[in-house]
Structure formats: structure tokens, C-alpha cells
Protein backbone atom coordinates (compact mmCIF):
# COMPACT_ATOMS: atom_id res chain seq x y z
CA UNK A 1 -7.12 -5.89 8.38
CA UNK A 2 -6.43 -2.36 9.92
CA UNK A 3 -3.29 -0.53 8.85
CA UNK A 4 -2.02 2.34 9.92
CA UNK A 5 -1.59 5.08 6.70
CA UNK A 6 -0.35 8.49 7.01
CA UNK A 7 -2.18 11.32 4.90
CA UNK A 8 0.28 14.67 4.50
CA UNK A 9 -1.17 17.39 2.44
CA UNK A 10 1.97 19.12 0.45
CA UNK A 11 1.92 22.75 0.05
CA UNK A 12 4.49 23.01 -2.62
CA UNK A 13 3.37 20.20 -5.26
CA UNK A 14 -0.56 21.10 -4.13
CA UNK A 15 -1.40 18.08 -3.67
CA UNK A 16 -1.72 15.04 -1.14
CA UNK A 17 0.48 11.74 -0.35
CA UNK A 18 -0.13 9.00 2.05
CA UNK A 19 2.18 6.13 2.68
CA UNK A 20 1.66 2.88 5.57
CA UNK A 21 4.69 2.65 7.83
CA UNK A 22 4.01 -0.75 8.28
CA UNK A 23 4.23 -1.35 4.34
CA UNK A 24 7.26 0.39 2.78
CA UNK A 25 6.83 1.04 -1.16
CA UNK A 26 3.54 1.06 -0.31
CA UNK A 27 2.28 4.86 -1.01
CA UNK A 28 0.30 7.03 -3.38
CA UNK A 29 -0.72 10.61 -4.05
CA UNK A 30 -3.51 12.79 -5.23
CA UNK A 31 -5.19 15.68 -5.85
CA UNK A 32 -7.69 15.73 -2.94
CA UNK A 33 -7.42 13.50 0.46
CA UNK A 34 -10.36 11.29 -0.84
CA UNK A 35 -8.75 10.53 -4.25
CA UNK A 36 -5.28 9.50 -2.79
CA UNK A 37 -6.87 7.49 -0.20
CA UNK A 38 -8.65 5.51 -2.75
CA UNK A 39 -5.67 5.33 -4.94
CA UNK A 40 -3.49 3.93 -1.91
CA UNK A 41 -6.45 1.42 -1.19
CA UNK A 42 -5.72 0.68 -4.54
CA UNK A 43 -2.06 -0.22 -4.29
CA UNK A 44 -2.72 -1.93 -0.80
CA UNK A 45 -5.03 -4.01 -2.21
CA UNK A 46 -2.08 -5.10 -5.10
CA UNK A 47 0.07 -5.72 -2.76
CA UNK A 48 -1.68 -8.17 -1.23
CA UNK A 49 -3.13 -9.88 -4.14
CA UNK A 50 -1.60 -13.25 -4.78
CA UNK A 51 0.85 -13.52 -7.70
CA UNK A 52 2.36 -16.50 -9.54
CA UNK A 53 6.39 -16.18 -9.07
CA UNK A 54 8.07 -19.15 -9.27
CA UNK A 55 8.63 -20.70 -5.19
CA UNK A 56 12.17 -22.33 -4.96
CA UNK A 57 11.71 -26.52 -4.18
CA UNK A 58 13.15 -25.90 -0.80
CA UNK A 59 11.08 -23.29 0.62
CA UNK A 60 7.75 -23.61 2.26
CA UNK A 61 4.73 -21.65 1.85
CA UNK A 62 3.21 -20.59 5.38
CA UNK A 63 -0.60 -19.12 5.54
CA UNK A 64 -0.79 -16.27 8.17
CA UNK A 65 -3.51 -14.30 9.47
CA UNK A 66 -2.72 -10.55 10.13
């Protein structure tokens, strides 16, 4: 999967951010470029990964491919 993430550099915290339009909540920071786009691989990754809530009887689970 390709997604598009934006990397901003910060002059007045020194440091970097990066966020995914496509994904909102789905950002991270850091002190150098590298390092906060690892960290937001990181978090994409999570957000992705399957969890265990509870699925109410009268929905259905669909499978998609993005």
C-alpha cells in the first residue's frame, strides 16, 4: 500500500512532524526527518493491525484490498 504522508520541518519546536491526509489521527514527530518517518511507519502500521473489539450481531465484516 502507498500513502501519501506529508513531512513539515518546524522551525519553532526544532523539530519535524508528518501526518497522511488520507489517515486523520494518523501523525507523528521527531527530531530528524528519518526518525519521524520511522515513528509514523510505526503508528501506520498500528493502525492497521487487527484488534479484537467486540462486532455488533448485525453488522458484517467486509475484507477490502486498498
Amino acid at each position: 500500500m502507498t500513502l501519501r504522508v506529508v513531512l513539515e520541518y518546524d522551525e519553532v519546536v526544532n523539530s519535524w512532524a508528518v501526518y497522511c491526509p488520507e489517515l486523520p489521527g494518523v501523525n507523528s514527530c521527531g527530531a530528524t526527518a528519518e526518525e519521524t518517518a520511522a515513528n509514523f511507519k510505526e503508528v501506520a502500521e498500528l493502525f492497521f493491525e487487527p484488534s479484537d473489539f467486540l462486532i455488533p450481531k448485525k453488522s458484517k465484516v467486509l475484507q477490502m484490498v486498498v
